[in-house]
N, C-alpha and C. Protein backbone atom coordinates (compact mmCIF):
# COMPACT_ATOMS: atom_id res chain seq x y z
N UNK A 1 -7.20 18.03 16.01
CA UNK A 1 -8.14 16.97 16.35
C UNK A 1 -7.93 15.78 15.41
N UNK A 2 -7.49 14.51 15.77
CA UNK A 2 -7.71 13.23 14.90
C UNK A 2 -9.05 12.78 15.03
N UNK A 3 -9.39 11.94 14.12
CA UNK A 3 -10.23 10.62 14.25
C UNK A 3 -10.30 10.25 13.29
N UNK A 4 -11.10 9.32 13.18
CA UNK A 4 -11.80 8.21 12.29
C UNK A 4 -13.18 8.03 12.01
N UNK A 5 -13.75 7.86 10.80
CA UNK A 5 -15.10 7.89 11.08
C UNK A 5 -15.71 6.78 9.93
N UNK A 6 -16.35 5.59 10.66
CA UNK A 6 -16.74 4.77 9.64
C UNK A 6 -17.84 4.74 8.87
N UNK A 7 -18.06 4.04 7.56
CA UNK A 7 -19.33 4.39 7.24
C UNK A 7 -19.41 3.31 6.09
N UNK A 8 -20.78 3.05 5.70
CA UNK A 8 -20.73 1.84 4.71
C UNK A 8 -21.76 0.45 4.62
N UNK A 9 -22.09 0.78 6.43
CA UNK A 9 -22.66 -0.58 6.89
C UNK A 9 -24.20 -0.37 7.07
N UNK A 10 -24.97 -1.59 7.16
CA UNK A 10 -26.40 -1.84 6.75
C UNK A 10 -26.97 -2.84 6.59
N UNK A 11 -28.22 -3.47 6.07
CA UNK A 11 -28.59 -4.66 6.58
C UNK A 11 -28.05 -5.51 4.63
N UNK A 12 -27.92 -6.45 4.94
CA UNK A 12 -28.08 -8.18 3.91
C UNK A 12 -28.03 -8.64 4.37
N UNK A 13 -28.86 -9.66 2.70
CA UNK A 13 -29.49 -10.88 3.30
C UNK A 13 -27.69 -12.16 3.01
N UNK A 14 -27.70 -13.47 3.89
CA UNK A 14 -26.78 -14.17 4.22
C UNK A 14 -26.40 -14.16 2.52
N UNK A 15 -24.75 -14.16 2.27
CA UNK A 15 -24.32 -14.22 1.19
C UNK A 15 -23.94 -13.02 0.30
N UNK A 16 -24.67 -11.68 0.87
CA UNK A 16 -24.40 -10.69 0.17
C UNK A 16 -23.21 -10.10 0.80
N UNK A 17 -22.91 -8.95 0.03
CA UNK A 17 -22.18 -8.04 0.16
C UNK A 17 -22.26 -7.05 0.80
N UNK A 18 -20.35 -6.48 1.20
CA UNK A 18 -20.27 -4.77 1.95
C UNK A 18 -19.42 -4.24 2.20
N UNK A 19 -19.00 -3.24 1.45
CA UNK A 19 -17.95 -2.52 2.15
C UNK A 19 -17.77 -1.56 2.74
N UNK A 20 -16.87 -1.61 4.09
CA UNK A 20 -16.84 -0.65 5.07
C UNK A 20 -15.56 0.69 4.49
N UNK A 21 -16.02 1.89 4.87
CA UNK A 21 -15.17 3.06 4.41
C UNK A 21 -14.83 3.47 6.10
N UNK A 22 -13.21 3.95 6.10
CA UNK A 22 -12.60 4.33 7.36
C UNK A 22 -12.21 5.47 6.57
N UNK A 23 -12.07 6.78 7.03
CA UNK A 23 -11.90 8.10 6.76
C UNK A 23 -11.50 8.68 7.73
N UNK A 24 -9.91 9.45 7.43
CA UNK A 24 -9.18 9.79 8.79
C UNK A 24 -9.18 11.34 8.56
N UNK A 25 -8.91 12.05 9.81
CA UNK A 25 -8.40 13.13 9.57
C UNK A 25 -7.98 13.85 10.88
N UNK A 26 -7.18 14.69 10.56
CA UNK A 26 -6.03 15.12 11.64
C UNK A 26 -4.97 15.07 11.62
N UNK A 27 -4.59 13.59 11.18
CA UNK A 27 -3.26 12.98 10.93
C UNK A 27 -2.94 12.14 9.76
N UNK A 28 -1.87 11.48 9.58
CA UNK A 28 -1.35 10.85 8.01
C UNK A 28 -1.94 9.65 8.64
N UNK A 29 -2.55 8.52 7.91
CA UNK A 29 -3.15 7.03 8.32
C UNK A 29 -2.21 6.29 7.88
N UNK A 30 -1.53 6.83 6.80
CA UNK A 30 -0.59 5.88 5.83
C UNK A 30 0.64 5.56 7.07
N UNK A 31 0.96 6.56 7.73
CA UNK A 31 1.67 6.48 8.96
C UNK A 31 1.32 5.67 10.25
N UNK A 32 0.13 4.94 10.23
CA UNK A 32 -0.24 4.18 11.10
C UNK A 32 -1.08 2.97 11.31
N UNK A 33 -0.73 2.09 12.24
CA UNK A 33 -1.35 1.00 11.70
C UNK A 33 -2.94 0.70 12.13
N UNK A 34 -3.33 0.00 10.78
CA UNK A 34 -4.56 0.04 11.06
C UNK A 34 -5.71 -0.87 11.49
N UNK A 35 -7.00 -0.72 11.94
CA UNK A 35 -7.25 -2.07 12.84
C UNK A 35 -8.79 -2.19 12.16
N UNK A 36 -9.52 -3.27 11.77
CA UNK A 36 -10.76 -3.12 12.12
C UNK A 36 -11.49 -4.32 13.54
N UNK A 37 -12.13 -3.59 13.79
CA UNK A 37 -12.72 -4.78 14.90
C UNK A 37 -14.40 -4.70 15.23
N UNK A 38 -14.82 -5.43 15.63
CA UNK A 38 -16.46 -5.66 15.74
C UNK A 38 -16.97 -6.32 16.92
N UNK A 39 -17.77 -6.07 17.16
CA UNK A 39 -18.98 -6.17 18.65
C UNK A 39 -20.30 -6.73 18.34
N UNK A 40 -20.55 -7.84 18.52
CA UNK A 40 -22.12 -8.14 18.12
C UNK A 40 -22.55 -8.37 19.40
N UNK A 41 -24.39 -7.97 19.43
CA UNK A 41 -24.48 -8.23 20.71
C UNK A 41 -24.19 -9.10 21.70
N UNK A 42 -23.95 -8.53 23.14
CA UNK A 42 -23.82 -9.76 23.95
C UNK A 42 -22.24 -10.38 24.40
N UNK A 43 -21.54 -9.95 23.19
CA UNK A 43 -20.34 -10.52 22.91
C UNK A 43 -19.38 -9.09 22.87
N UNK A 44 -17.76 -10.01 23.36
CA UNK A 44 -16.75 -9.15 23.80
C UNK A 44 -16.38 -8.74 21.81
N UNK A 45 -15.61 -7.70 22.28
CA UNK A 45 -14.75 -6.88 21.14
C UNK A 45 -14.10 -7.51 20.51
N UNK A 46 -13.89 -8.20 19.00
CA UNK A 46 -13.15 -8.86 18.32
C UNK A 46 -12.20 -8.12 17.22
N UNK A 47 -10.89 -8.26 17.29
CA UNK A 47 -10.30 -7.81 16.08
C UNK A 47 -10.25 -8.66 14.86
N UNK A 48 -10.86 -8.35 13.71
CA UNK A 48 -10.90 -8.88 12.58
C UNK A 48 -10.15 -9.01 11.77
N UNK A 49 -9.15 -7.54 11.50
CA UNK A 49 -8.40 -7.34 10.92
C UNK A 49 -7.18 -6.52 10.51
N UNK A 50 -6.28 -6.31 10.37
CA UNK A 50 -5.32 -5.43 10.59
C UNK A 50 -4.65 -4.83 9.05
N UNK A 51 -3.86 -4.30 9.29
CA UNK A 51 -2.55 -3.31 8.50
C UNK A 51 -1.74 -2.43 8.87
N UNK A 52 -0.67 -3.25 9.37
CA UNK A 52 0.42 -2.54 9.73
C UNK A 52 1.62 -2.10 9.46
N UNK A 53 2.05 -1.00 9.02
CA UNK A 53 3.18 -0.66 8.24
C UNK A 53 2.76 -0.48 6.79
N UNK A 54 4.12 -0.17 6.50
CA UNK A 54 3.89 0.38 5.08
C UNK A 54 4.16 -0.69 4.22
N UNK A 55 5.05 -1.48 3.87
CA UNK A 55 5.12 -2.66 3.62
C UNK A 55 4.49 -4.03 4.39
N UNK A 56 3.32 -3.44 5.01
CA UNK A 56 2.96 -4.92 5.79
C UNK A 56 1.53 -5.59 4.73
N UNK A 57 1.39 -6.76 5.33
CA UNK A 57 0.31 -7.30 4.51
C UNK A 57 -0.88 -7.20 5.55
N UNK A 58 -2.08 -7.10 5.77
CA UNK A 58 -3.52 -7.49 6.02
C UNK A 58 -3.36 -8.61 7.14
N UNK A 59 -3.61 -8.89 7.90
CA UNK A 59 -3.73 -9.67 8.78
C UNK A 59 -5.22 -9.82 9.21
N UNK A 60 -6.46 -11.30 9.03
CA UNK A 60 -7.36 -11.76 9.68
C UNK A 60 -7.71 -12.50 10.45
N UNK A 61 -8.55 -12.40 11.28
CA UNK A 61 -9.00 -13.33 11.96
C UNK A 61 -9.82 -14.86 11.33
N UNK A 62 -9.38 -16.30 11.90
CA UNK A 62 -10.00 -17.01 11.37
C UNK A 62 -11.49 -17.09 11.13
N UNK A 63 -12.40 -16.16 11.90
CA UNK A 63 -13.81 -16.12 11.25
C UNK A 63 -13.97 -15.46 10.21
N UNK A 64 -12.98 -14.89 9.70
CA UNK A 64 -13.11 -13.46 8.40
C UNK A 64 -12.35 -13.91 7.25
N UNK A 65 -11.20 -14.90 7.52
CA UNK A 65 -10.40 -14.91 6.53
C UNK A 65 -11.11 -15.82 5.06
N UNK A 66 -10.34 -15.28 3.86
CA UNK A 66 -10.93 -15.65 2.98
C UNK A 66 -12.80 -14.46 2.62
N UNK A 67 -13.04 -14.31 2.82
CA UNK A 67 -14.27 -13.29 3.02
C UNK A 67 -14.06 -12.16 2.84
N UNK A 68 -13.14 -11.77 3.93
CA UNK A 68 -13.20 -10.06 4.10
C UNK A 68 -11.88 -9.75 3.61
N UNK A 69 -11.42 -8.30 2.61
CA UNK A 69 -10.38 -8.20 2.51
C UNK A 69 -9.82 -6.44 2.95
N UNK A 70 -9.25 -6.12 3.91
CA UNK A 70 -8.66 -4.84 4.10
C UNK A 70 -7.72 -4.43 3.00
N UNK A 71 -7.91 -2.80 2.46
CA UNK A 71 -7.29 -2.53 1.88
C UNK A 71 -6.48 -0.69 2.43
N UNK A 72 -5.94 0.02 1.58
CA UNK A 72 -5.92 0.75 2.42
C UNK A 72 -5.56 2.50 1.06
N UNK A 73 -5.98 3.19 0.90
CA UNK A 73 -5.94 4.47 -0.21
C UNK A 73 -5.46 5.61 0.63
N UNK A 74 -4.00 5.65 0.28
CA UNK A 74 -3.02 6.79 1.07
C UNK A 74 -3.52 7.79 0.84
N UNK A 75 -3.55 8.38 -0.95
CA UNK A 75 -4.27 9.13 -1.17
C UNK A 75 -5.21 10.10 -0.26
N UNK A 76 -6.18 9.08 -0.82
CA UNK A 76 -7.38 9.35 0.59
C UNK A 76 -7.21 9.62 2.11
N UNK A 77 -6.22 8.89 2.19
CA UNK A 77 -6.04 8.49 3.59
C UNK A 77 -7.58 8.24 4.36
N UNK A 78 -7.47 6.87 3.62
CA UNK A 78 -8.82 5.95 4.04
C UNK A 78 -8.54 4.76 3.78
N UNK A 79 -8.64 3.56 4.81
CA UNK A 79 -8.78 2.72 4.79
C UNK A 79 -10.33 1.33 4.48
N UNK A 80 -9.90 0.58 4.13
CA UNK A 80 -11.15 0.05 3.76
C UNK A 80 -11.78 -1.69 3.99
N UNK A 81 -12.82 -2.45 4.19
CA UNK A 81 -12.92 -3.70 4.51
C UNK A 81 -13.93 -4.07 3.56
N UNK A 82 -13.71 -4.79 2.57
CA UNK A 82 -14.65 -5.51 1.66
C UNK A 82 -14.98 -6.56 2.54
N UNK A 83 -16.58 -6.97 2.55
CA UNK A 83 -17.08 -8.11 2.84
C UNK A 83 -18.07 -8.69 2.32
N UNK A 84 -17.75 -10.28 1.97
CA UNK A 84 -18.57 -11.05 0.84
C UNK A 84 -18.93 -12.24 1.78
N UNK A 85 -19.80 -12.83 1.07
CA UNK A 85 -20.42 -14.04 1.74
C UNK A 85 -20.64 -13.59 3.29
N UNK A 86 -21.87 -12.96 3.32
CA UNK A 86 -21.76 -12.30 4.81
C UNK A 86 -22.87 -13.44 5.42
N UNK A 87 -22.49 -13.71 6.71
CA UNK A 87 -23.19 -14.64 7.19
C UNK A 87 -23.88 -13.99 8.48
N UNK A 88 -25.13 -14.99 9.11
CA UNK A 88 -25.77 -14.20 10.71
C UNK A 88 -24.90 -13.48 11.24
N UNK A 89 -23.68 -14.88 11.37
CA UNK A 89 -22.69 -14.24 12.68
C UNK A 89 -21.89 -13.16 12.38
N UNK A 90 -22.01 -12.08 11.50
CA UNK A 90 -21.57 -11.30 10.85
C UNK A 90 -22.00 -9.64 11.96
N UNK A 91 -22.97 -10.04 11.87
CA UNK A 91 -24.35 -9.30 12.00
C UNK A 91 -23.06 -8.55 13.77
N UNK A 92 -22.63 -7.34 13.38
CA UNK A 92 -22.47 -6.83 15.36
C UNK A 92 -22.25 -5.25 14.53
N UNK A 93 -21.55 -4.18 15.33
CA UNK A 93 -21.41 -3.18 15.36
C UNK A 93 -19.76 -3.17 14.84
N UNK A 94 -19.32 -2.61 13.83
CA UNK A 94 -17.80 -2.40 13.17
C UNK A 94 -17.53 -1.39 12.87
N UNK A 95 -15.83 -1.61 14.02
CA UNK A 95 -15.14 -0.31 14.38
C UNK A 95 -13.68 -0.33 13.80
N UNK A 96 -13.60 1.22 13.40
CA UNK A 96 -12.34 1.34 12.61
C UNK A 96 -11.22 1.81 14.16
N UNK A 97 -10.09 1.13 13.56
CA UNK A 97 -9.07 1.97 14.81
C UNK A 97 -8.04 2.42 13.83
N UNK A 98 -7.29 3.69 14.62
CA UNK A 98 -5.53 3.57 14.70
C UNK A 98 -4.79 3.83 15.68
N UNK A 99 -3.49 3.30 14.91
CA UNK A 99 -2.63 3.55 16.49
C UNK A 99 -1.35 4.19 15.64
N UNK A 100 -0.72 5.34 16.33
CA UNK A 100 0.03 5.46 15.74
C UNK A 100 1.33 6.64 16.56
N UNK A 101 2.01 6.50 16.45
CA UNK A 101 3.17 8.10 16.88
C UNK A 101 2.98 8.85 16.22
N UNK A 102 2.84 10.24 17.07
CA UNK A 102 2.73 11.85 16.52
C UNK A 102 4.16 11.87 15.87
N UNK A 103 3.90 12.95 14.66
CA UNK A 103 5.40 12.94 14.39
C UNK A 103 6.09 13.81 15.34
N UNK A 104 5.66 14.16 16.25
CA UNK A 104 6.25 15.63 17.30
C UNK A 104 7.15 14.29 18.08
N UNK A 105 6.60 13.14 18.29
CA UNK A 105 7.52 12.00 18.70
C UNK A 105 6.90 11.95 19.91
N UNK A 106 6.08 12.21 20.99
CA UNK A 106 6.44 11.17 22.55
C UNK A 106 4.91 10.91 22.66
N UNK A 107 3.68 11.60 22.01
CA UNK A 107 2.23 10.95 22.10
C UNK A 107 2.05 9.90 21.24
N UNK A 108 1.51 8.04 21.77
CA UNK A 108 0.82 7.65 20.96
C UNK A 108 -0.59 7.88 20.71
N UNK A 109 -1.14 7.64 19.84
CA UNK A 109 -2.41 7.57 19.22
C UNK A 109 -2.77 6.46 19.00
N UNK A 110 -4.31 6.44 19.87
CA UNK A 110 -5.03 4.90 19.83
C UNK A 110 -6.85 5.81 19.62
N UNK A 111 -6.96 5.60 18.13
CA UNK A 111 -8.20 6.53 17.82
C UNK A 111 -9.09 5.68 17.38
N UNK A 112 -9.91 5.52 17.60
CA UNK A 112 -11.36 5.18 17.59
C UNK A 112 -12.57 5.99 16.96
N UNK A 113 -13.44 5.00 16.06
CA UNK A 113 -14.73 5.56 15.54
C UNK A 113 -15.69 5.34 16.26
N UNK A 114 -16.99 5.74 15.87
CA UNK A 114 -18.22 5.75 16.41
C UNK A 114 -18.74 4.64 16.56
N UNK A 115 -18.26 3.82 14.74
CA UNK A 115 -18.79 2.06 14.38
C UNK A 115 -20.10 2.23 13.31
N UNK A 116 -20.26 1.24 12.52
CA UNK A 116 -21.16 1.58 11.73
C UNK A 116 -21.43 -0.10 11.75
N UNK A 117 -23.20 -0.48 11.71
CA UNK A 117 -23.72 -1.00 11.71
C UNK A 117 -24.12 -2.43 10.57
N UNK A 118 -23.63 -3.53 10.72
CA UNK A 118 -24.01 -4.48 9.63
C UNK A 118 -25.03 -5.10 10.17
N UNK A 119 -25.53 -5.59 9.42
CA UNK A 119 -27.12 -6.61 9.87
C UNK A 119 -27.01 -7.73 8.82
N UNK A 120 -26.75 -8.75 9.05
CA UNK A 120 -26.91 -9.74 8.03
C UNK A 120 -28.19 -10.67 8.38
N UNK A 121 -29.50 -10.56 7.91
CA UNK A 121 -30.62 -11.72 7.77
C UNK A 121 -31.41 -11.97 7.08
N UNK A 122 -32.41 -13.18 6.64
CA UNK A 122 -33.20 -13.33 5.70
C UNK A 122 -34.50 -12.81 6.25
């Protein structure tokens, strides 16, 4: 069984802080690339942020960049999203992904969390 399971998220007030924890298991994460993305109400699915490869860098979206920073603990095999200066529009539901090849070679993997909850208001 793979998945992902996020956790971390909760309410602040505009300006504070948060970081999101992605926690895999089943499979190696370090082996796959990784996604975060978010849903606030009302509104379609946004990807925020990425990491792909082993030598790759972080990739954001222009509402996140500068703010949020993905990191990623092989170790662990957990990935992670610091977020500072959190603003309203912050405020949706954030979901960890991966995607990745089995090492058996012909299934990809496109795994999905539950999502864990930010609230940013005064």
């Amino acid at each position: 069984q793979v998945q992902v399971v996020e956790s971390g998220g909760g309410w602040v007030q505009p300006g504070g802080s948060l970081r999101l924890s992605c926690s895999a298991s089943g499979f190696t994460f370090s082996r796959y690339s990784a996604y975060w993305y978010r849903q606030a109400p009302g509104k379609e699915r946004e990807e925020i942020a990425s990491f792909t490869g082993v030598r790759g860098s972080a990739n954001y979206a222009d509402s996140v960049r500068d703010r949020f920073t993905m990191s990623r603990d092989i170790a662990k095999n957990m990935v992670f999203l610091q977020m500072a200066g959190l603003k309203p529009e912050d405020t949706a539901v954030y979901y960890c992904n991966a995607k990745g090849w089995r090492l058996e070679g012909s299934q990809f993997d496109d795994i999905w969390g539950q999502g864990t909850q930010v609230t940013v208001s005064s």
